[in-house]
Protein backbone atom coordinates (compact mmCIF):
# COMPACT_ATOMS: atom_id res chain seq x y z
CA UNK A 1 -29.05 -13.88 -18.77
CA UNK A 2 -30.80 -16.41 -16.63
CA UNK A 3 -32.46 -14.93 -13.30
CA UNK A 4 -30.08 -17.45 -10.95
CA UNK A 5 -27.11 -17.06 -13.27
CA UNK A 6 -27.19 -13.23 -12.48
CA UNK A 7 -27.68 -13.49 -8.64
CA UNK A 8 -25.33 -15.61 -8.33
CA UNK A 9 -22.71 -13.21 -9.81
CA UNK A 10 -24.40 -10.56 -7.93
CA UNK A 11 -23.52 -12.92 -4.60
CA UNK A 12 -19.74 -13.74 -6.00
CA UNK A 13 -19.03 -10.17 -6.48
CA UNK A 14 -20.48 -8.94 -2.84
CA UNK A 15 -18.64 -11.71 -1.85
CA UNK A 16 -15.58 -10.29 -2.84
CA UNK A 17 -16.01 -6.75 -2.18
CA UNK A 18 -16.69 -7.78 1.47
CA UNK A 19 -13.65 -9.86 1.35
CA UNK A 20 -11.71 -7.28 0.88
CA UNK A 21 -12.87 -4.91 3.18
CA UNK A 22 -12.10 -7.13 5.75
CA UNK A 23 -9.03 -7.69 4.85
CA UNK A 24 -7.74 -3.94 4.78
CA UNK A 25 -9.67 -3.67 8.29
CA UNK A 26 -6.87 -4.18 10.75
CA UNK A 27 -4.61 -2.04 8.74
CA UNK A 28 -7.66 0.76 8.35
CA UNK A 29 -7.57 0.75 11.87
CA UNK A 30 -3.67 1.01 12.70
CA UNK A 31 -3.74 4.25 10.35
CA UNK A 32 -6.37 6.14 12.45
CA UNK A 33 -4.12 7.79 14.81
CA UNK A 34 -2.31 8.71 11.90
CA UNK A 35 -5.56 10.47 9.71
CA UNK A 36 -6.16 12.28 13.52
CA UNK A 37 -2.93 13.57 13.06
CA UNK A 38 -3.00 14.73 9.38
CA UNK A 39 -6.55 16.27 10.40
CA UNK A 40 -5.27 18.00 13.33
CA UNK A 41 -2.01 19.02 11.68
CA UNK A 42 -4.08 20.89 8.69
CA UNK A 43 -5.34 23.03 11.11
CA UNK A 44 -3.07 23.69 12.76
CA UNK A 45 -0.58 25.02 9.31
CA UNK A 46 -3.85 27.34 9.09
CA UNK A 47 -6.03 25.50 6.72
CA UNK A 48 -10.12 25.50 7.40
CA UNK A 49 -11.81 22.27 8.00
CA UNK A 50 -13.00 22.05 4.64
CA UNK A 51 -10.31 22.30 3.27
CA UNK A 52 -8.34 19.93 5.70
CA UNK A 53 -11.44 17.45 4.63
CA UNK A 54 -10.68 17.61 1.16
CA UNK A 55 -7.01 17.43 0.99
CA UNK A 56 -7.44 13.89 2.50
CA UNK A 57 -10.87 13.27 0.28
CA UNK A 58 -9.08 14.33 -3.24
CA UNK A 59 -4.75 13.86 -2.66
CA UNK A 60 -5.25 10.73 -0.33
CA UNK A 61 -1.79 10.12 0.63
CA UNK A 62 -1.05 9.83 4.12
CA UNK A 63 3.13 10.42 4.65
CA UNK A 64 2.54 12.94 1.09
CA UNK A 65 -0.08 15.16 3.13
CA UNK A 66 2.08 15.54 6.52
CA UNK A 67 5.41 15.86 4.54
CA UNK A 68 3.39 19.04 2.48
CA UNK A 69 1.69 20.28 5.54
CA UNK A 70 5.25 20.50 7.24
CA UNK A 71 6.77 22.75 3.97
CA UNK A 72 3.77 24.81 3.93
CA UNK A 73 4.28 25.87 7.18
CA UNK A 74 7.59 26.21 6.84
CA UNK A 75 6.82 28.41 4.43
CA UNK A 76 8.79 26.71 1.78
CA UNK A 77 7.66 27.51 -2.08
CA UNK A 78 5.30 25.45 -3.98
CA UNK A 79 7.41 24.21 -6.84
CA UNK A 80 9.52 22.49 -3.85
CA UNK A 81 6.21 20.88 -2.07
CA UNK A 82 5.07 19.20 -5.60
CA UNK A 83 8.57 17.94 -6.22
CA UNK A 84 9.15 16.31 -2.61
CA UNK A 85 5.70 15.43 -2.65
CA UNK A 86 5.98 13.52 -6.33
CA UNK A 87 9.20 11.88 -4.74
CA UNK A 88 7.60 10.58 -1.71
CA UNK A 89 5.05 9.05 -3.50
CA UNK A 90 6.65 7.68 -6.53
CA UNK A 91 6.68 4.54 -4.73
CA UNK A 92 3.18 4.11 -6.39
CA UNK A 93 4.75 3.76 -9.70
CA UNK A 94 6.29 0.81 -8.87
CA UNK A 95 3.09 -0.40 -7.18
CA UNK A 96 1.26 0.41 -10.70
CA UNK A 97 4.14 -1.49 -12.94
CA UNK A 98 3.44 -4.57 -10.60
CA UNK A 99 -0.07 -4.47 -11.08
CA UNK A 100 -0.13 -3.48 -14.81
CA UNK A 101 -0.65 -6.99 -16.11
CA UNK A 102 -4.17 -7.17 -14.25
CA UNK A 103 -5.36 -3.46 -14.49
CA UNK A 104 -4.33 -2.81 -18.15
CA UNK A 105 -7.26 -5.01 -19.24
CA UNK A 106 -10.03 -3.40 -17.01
CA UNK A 107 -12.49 -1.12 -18.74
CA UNK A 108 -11.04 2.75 -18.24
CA UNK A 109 -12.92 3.37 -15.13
CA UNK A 110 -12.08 0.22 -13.13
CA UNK A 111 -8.44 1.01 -14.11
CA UNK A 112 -8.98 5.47 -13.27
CA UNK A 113 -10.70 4.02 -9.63
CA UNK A 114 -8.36 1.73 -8.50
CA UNK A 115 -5.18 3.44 -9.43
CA UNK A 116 -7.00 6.59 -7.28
CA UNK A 117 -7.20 3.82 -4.94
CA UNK A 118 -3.87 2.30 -5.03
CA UNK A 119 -2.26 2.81 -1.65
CA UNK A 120 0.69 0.48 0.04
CA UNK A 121 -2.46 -0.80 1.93
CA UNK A 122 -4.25 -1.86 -0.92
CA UNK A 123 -1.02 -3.30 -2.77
CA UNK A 124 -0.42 -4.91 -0.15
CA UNK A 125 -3.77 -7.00 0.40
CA UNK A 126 -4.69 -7.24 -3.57
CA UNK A 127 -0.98 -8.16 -4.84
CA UNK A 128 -1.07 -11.51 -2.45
CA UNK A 129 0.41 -14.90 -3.85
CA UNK A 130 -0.74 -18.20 -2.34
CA UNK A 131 2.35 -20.21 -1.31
CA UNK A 132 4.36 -21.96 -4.56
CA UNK A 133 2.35 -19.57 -6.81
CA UNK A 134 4.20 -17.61 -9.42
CA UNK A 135 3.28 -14.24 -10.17
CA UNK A 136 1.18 -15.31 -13.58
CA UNK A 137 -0.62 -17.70 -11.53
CA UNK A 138 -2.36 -14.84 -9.22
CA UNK A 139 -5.74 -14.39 -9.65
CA UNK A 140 -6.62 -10.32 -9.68
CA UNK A 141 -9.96 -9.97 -8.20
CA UNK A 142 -11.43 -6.34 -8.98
CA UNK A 143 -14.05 -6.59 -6.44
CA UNK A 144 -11.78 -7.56 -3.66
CA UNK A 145 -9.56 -4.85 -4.41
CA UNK A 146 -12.12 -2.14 -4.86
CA UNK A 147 -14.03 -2.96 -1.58
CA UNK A 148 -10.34 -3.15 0.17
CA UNK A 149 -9.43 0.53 -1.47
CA UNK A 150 -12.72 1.86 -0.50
CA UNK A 151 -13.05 0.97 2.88
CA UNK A 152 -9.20 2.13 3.40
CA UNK A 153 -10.27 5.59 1.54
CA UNK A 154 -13.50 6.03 3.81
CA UNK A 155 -11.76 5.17 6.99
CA UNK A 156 -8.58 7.43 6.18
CA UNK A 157 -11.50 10.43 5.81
CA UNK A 158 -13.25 9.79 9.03
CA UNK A 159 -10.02 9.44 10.68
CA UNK A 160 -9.27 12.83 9.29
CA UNK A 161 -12.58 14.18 10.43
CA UNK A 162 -11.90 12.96 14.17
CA UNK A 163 -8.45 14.78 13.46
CA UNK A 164 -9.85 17.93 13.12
CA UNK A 165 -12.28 17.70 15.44
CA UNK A 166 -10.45 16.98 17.94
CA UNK A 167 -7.46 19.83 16.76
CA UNK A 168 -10.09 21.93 17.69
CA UNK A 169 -10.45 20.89 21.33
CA UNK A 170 -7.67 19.59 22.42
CA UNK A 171 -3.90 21.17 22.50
CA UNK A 172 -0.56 19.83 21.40
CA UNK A 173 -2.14 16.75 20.07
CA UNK A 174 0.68 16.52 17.60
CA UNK A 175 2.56 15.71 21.09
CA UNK A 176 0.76 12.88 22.13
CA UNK A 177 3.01 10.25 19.61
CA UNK A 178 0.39 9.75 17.08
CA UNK A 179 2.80 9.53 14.11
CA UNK A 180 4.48 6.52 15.39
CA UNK A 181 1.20 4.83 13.24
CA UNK A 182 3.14 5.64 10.41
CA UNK A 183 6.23 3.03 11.41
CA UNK A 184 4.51 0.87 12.68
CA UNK A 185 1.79 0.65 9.86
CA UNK A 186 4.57 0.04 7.17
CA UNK A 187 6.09 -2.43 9.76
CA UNK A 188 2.80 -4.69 9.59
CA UNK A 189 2.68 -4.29 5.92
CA UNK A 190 6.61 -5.30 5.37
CA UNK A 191 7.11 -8.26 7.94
CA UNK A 192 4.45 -10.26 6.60
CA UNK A 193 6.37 -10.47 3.26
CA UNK A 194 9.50 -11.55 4.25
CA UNK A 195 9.58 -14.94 3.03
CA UNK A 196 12.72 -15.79 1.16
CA UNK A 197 16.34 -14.82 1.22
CA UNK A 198 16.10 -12.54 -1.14
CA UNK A 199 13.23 -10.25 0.07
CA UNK A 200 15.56 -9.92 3.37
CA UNK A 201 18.09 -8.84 1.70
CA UNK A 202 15.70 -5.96 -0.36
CA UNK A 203 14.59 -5.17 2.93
CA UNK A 204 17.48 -4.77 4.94
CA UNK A 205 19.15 -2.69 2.09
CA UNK A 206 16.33 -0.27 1.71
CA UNK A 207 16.15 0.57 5.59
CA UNK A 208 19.64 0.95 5.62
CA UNK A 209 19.47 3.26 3.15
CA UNK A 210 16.48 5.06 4.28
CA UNK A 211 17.96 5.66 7.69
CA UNK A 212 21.19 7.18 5.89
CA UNK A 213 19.58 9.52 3.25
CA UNK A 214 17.21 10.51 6.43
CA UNK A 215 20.11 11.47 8.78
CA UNK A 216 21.83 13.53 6.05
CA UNK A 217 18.26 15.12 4.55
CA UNK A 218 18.43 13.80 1.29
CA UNK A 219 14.92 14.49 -0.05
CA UNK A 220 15.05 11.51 -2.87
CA UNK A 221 16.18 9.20 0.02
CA UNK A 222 12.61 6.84 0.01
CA UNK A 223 13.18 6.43 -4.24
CA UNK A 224 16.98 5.74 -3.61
CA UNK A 225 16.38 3.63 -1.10
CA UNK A 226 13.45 1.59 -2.75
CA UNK A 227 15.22 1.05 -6.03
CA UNK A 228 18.63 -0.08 -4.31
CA UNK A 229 17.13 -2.41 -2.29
CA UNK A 230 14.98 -4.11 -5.03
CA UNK A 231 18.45 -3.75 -7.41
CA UNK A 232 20.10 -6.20 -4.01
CA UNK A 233 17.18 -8.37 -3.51
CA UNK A 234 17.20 -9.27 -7.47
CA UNK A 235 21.44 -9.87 -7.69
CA UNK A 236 20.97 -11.51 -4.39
CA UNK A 237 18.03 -13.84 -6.06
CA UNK A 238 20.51 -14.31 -9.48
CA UNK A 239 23.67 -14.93 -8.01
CA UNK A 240 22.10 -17.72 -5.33
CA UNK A 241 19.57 -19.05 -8.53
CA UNK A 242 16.68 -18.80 -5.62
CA UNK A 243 14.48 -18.22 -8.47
CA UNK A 244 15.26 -21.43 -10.03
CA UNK A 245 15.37 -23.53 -6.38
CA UNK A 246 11.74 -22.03 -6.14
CA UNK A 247 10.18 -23.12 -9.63
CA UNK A 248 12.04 -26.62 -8.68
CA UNK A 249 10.23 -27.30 -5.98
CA UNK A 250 7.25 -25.63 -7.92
CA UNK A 251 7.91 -28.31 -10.20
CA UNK A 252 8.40 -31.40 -8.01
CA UNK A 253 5.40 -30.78 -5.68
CA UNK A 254 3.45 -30.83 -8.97
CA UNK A 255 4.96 -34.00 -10.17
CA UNK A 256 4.16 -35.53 -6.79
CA UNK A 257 1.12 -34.53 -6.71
CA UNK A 258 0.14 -36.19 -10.41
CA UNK A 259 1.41 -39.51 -9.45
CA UNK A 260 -0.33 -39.19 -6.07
CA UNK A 261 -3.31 -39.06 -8.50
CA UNK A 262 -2.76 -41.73 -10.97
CA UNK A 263 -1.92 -44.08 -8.13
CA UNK A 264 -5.51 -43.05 -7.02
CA UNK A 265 -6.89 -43.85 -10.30
């Protein structure tokens, strides 16, 4: 390969990775008080540093690691913990089935990385359509998602490392209203998306539902609540034909803009 051909891909793919990391930053930063808490919260269930360290370094999974912290010191078994743990975070299935169409044809270790990765943060910033874009028209780009997931993973661990530093100086610091990150981090993440009728509707559904199956401790509540709202958004979508209003104006844009063209020419 030619000697500018190469850096230029070098450049492109920097490019990209740097691009991403960016664009996780503001959410990166809205889950620190959140990793203080899950550092500080280890501790405090009786866990050592290093092993507070590593449950955020190797599980990485922020509402998973507080929910399992919480049953281990409620001394609660741990076929239970895996079970509410592997409900909490089968959201990330779903993430995974969106994605599958650009992952599946990455070479094993892009696809083992980024699905370690893969975190409502990341979905969030690498699953982005431009406006009147349909999903096959979105452009995966690898290196914008890896430098997004890392910089999320690294600043989830330092966060955790602040947590348990400061766990060890300062008291009650689960009382200070650090877990409030959590709403307000899926808040940012959720508003944002709300663009059509339809998505409303999936949304308003799902809290609903959420707030219920919280209120009468139903542990699947988040994977009810996820699947019944995407089940509303989609009748919604079929029984208003949003779908085909959308690739309509998909359609005449793109007819406009070809005979804005050949008048040009």
């Amino acid at each position: 390969m030619d000697p500018a051909e190469l850096t230029s891909i070098t450049t492109t793919k920097t490019k990209s990775f740097l691009a991403g990391a960016i664009a996780v930053m503001p959410l990166t930063i809205a889950v620190i008080p959140w990793g203080i808490l899950a550092g500080s919260f280890a501790l405090e269930v009786g866990l050592t540093p290093v092993e507070s360290q590593a449950m955020s370094a190797i599980i990485f999974a922020g509402s998973a690691q507080l929910v399992a912290l919480g049953m281990i010191k409620a001394g609660i078994g741990i076929g239970s913990i895996l079970i509410t743990t592997l409900l909490i975070t089968s959201r990330h299935l779903l993430y995974a089935m969106a994605m599958r169409t650009h992952i599946s044809p990455l070479p094993l270790k892009w696809r083992l990385g980024l699905g370690f990765l893969l975190t409502d943060e990341l979905f969030a910033i690498a699953n982005q359509t431009h406006k009147g874009d349909t999903p096959a028209q979105h452009q995966f780009d690898r290196w914008y998602a890896l430098g997004g997931g890392l910089t999320f993973y690294f600043g989830w661990n330092i966060a955790t490392l602040l947590g348990i530093v400061a766990g060890q100086s300062i008291d009650n610091l689960g009382e200070l209203g650090l877990d409030f990150a959590i709403a307000a981090t899926f808040i940012a993440l959720v508003v944002p998306t709300v663009k059509k009728p339809s998505i409303l509707v999936c949304v308003l559904v799902s809290l609903m539902l959420a707030v219920v199956c919280a209120v009468f401790a139903i542990q699947a509540g988040l994977l009810i609540a996820a699947i019944s709202g995407m089940a509303a958004g989609m009748l919604y979508a079929k029984l208003t034909n949003e779908g085909s209003v959308v690739a309509t104006d998909a359609d005449s844009t793109q007819a406009t803009v070809t005979v804005k063209k050949e008048d040009n020419a």
